[in-house]
Protein backbone atom coordinates (compact mmCIF):
# COMPACT_ATOMS: atom_id res chain seq x y z
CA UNK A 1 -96.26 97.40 -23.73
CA UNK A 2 -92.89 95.87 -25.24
CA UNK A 3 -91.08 93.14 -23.05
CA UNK A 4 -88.72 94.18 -20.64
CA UNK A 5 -84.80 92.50 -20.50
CA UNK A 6 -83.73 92.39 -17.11
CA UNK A 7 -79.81 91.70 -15.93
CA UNK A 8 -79.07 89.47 -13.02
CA UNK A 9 -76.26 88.31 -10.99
CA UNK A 10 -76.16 85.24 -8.79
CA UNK A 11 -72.76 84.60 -7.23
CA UNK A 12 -71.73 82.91 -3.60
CA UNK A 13 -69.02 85.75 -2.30
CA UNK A 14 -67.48 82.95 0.57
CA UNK A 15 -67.89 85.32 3.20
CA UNK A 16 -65.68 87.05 1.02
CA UNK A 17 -62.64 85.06 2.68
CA UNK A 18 -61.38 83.26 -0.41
CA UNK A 19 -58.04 85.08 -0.24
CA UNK A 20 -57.66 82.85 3.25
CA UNK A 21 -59.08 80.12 1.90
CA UNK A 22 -62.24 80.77 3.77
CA UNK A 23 -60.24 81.35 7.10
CA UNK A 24 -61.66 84.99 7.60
CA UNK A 25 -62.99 87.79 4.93
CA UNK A 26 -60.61 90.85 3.99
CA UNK A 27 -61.15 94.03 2.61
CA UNK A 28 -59.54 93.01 -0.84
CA UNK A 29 -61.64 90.52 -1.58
CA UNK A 30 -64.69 92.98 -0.91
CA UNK A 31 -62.91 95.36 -3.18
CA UNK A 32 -62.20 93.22 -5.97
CA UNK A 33 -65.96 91.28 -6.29
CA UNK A 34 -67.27 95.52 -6.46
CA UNK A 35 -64.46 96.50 -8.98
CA UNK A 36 -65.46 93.53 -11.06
CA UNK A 37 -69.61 94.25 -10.60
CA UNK A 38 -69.04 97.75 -11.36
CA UNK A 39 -67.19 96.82 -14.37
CA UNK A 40 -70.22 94.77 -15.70
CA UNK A 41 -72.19 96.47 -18.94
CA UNK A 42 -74.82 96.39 -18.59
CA UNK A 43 -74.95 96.47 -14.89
CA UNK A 44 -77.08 93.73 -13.40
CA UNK A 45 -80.55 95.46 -12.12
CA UNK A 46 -80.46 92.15 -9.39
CA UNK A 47 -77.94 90.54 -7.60
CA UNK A 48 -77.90 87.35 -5.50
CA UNK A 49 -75.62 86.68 -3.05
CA UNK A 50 -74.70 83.62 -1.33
CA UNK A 51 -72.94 82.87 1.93
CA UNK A 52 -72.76 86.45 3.17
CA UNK A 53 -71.89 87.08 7.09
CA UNK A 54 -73.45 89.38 9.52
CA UNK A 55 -70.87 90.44 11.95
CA UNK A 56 -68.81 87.69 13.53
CA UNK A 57 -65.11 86.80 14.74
CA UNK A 58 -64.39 85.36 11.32
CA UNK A 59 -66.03 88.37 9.31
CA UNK A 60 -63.80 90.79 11.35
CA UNK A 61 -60.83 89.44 12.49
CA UNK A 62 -58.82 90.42 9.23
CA UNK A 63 -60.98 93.41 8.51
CA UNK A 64 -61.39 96.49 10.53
CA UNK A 65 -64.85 97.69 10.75
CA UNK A 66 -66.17 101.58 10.16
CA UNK A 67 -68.14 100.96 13.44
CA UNK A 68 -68.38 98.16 15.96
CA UNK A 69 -72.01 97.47 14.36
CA UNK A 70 -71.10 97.67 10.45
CA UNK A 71 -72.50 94.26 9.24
CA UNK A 72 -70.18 92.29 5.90
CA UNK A 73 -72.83 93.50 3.56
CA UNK A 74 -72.73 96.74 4.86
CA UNK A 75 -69.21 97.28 4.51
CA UNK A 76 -69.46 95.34 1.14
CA UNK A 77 -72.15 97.72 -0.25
CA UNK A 78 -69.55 100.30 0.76
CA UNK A 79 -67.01 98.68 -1.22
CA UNK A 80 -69.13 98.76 -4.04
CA UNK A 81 -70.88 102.38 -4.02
CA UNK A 82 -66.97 103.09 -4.29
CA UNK A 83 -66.61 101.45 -7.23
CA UNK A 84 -69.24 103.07 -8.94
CA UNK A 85 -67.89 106.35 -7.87
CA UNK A 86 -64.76 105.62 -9.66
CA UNK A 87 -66.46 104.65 -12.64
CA UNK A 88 -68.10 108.61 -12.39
CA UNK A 89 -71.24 106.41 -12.17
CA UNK A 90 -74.47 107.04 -9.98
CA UNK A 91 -74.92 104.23 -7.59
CA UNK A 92 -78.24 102.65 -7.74
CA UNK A 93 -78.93 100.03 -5.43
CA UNK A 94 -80.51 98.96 -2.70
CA UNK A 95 -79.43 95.45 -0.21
CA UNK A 96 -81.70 93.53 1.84
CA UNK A 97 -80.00 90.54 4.54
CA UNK A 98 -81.68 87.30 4.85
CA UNK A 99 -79.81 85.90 8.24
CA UNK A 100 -79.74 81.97 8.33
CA UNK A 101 -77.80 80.94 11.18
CA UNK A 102 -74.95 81.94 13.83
CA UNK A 103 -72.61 79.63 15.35
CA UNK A 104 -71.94 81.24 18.75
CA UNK A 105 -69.56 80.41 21.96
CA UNK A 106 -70.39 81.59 25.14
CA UNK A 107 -72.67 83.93 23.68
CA UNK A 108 -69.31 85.42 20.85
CA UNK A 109 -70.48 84.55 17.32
CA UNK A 110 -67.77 82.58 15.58
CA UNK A 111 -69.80 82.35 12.23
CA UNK A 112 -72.75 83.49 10.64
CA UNK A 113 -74.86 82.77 7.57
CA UNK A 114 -76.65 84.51 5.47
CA UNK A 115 -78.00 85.65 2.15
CA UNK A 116 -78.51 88.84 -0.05
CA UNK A 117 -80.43 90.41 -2.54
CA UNK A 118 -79.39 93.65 -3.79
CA UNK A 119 -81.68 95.36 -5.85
CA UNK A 120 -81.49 98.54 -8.99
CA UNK A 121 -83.78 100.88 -7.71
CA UNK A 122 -83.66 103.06 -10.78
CA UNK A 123 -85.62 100.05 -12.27
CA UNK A 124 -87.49 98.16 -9.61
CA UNK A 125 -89.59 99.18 -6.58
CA UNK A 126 -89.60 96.86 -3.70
CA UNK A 127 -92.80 95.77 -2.86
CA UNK A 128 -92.02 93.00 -0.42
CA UNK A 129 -89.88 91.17 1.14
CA UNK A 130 -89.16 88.15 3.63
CA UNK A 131 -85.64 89.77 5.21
CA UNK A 132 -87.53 89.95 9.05
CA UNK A 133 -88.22 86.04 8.52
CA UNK A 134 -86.90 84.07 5.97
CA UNK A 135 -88.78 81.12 4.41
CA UNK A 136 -86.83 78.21 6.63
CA UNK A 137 -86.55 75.09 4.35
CA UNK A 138 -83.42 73.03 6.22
CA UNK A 139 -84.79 69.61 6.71
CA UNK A 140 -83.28 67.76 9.86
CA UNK A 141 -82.33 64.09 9.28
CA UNK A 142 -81.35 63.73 12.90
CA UNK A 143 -83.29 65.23 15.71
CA UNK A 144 -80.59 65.65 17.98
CA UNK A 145 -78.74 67.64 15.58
CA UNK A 146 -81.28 70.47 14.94
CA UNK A 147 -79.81 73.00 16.71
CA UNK A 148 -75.86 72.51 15.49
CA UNK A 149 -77.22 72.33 12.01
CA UNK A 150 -77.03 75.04 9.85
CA UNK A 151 -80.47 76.56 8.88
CA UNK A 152 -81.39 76.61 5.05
CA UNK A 153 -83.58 79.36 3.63
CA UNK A 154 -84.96 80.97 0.90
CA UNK A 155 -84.95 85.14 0.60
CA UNK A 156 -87.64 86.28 -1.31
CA UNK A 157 -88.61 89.67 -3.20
CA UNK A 158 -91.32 91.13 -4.75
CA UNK A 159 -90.60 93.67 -7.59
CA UNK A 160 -92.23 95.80 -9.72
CA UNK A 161 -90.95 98.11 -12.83
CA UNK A 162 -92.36 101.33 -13.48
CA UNK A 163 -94.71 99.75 -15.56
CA UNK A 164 -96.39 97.91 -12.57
CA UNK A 165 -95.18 94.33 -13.24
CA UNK A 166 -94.39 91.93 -10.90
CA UNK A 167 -90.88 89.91 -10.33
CA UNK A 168 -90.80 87.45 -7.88
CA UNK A 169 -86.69 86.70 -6.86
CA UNK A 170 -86.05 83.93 -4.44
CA UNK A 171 -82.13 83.01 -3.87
CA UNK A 172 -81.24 80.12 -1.45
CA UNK A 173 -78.25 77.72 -0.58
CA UNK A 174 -79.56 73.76 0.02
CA UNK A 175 -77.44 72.13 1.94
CA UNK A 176 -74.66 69.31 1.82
CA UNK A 177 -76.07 65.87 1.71
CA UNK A 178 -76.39 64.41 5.02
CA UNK A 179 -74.04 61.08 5.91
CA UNK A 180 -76.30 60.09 8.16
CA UNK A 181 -78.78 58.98 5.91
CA UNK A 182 -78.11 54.67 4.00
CA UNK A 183 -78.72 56.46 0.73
CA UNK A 184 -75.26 58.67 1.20
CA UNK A 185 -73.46 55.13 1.45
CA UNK A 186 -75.33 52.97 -0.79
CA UNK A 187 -74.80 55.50 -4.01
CA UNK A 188 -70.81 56.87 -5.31
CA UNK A 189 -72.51 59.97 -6.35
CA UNK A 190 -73.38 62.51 -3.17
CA UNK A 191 -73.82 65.89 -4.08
CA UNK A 192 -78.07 66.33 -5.32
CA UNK A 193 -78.24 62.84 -3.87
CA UNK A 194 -79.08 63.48 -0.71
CA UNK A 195 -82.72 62.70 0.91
CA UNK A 196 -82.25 66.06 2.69
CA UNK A 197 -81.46 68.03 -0.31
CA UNK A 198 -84.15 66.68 -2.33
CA UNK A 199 -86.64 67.33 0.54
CA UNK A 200 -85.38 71.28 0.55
CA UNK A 201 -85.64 71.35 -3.15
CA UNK A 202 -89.56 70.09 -2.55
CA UNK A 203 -89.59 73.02 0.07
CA UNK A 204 -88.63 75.42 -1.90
CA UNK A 205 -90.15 74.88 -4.71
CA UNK A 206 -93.80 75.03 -2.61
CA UNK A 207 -92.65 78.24 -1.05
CA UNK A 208 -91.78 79.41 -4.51
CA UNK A 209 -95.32 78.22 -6.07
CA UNK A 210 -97.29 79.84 -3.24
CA UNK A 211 -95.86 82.97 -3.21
CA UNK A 212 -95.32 83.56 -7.14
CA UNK A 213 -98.50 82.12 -7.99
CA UNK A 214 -98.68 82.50 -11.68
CA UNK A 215 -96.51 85.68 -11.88
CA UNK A 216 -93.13 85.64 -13.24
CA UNK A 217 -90.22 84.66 -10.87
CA UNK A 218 -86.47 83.52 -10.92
CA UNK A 219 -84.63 81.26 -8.74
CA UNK A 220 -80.99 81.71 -7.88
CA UNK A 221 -78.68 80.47 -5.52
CA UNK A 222 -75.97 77.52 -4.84
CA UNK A 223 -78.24 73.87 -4.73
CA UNK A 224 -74.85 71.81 -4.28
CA UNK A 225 -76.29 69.84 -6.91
CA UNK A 226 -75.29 68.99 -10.19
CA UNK A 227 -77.44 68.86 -13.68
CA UNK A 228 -78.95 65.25 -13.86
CA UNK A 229 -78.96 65.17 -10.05
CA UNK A 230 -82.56 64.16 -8.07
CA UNK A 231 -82.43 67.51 -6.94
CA UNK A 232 -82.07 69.08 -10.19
CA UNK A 233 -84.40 66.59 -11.82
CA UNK A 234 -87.21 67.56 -9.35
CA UNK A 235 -87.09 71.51 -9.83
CA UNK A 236 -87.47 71.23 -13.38
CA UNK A 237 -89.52 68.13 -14.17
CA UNK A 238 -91.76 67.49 -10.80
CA UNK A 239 -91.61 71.22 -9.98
CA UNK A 240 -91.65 72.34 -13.71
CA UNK A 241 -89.07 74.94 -13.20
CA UNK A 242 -87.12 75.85 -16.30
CA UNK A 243 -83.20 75.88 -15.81
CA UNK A 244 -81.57 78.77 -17.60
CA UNK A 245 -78.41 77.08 -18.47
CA UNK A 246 -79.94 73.78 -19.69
CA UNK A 247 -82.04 75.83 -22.15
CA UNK A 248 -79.17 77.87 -23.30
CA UNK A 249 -77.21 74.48 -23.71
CA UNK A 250 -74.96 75.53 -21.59
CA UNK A 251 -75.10 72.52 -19.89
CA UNK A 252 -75.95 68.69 -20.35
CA UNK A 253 -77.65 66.52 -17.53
CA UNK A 254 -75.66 63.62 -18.92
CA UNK A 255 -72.44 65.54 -18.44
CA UNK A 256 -72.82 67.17 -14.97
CA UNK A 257 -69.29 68.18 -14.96
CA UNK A 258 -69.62 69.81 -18.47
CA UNK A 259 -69.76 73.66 -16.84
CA UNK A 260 -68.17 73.47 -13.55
CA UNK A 261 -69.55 76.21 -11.20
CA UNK A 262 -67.08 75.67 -8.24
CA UNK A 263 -64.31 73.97 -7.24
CA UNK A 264 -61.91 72.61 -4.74
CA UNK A 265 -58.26 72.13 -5.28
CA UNK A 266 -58.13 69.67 -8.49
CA UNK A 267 -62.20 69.00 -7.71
CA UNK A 268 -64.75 70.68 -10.33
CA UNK A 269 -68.46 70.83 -9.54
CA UNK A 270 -71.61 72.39 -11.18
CA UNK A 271 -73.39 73.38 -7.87
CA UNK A 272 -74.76 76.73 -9.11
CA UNK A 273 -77.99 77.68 -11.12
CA UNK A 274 -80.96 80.10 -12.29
CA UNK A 275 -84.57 78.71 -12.11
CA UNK A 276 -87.03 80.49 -13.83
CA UNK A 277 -91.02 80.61 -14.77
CA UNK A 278 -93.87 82.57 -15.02
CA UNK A 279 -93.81 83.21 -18.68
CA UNK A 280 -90.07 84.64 -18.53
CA UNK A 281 -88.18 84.06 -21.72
CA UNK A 282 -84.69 83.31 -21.15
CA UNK A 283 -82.31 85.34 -23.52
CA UNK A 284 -78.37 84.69 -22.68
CA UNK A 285 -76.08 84.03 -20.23
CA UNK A 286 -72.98 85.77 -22.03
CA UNK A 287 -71.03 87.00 -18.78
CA UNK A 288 -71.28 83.19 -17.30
CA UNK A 289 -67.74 81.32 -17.33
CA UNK A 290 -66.83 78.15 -16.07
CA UNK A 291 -64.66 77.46 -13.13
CA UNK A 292 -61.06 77.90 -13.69
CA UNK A 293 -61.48 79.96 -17.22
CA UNK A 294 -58.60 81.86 -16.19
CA UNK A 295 -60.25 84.96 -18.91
CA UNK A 296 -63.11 85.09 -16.57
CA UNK A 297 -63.68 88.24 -14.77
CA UNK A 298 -64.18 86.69 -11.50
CA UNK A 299 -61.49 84.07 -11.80
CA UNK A 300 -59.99 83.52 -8.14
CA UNK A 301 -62.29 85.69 -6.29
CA UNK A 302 -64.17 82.73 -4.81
CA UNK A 303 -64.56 78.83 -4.77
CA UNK A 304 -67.51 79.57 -7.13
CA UNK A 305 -68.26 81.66 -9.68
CA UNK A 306 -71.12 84.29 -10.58
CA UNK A 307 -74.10 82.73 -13.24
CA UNK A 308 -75.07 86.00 -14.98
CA UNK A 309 -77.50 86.67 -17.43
CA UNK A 310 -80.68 88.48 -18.85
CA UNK A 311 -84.08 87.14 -19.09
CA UNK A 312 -87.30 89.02 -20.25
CA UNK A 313 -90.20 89.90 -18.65
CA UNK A 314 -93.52 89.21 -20.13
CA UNK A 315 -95.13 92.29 -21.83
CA UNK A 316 -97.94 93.89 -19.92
């Protein structure tokens, strides 16, 4: 049986608040990520979202909710079955929430965290999935602080095509690097330095091992690492993960700022990437632009922008 291309998506949305700089999400900025995914040709089968909300104060307070339960991926699926109606095009997927962690006073939730997965159901069946209990990978530098932390974890999916083979898709989000650890000092690089990043990356790549096993899986998600970085450097030579854009040449470990991924202000940052294994072949990241490429598709909808691409599945 031939090999089998598959299109993916990996993008962190920012609540989808980037219009108020992160303040609050609004409806627009739902709208325009859907108009742009809908756009997409071919459309991606998967798509990985990064810090999604649940429902909160700052998911709703510049967006009225259908209903007082409608969720931000919810109304963002919405958003984007719309899209596909305009297009006169049959919508074909299927989301799945990972929750990570809600900030909450008196009992109101300011903020919540989260992760998504959306999946093509014309091409995939869902054959598990981790959404009732994400894999939790945050490690906790200071006791104390365990329960004002925000949780890390990793969402996980197993597919199969019609042909009954197996794709494994984890997306995750390490986190910052903690101050509190004499390494954050002692080096002028931070982000993918941190102890507690690289012992998340070590997390995650043992949930990743034990749960792929030798079938084929990707890895998306936003590592705030860049290429070169002891993060980075563990997933793909101590883990032996391959890195999609490093063997495209997209980007250059000695040049970590070569591809920015994000940004802030003046600041650019390669934070984002695609792991893969399994016996995958990587084929092209064409719809991938750097930060600030004003031609970009996605330019201004969020601090970061989407990695996209299309990989092939081993034949049968």
């Amino acid at each position: 049986m031939a090999a089998r291309a598959v299109h993916l998506l990996s993008y962190n949305v920012r609540y989808f608040g980037h219009a108020l700089r992160g303040l609050a999400s609004t409806r627009a900025s739902k709208q325009l990520i859907a108009e742009r995914i809908a756009r997409l040709s071919p459309s991606p089968q998967i798509i990985c979202l990064q810090e999604v909300e649940t429902i909160s104060i700052r998911s709703s307070i510049a967006y009225r909710r259908a209903t007082a339960r409608e969720t931000q991926l919810q109304s963002f699926m919405g958003e984007l079955e719309e899209a596909y109606a305009r297009r006169g095009t049959t919508f074909p997927y299927q989301a799945y929430y990972f929750r990570a962690h809600t900030y909450r006073f008196r009992g109101v939730p300011i903020y919540t965290t989260g992760l998504a997965i959306i999946v093509n159901t014309r091409t995939f069946d869902v054959d598990r999935h981790n959404a009732g209990l994400p894999e939790l990978i945050t490690h906790h530098h200071v006791a104390i602080l365990k329960d004002r932390k925000q949780s890390r974890i990793c969402a996980h999916v197993r597919l199969k095509d019609d042909a009954g083979r197996p794709l494994h898709v984890f997306n995750t989000h390490l986190s910052l690097p903690t101050p509190f650890a004499r390494e954050f000092w002692a080096t002028r690089e931070k982000m993918g330095f941190g102890v507690n990043q690289v012992h998340e990356a070590k997390s995650l790549a043992s949930f990743v091992k034990r749960h792929a096993g030798n079938e084929p899986f990707v890895i998306a998600g936003d590592f705030n690492s860049p290429p070169g970085s002891p993060v980075y450097r563990y997933l793909t030579e101590s883990a032996e993960f391959s890195g999609a854009q490093q063997v495209m040449g997209q980007i250059d470990g000695r040049v970590p700022k070569k591809f920015p991924t994000a940004g802030f202000m003046r600041l650019r940052m390669h934070l984002d990437h695609l792991f893969y294994g399994g016996g995958i072949r990587w084929l092209d990241l064409q719809g991938t632009r750097p930060f600030g490429d004003i031609n970009g598709d996605f330019y201004g909808l969020s601090d970061h922008v989407p990695l996209i691409g299309c990989f092939e599945l081993p034949r049968a």
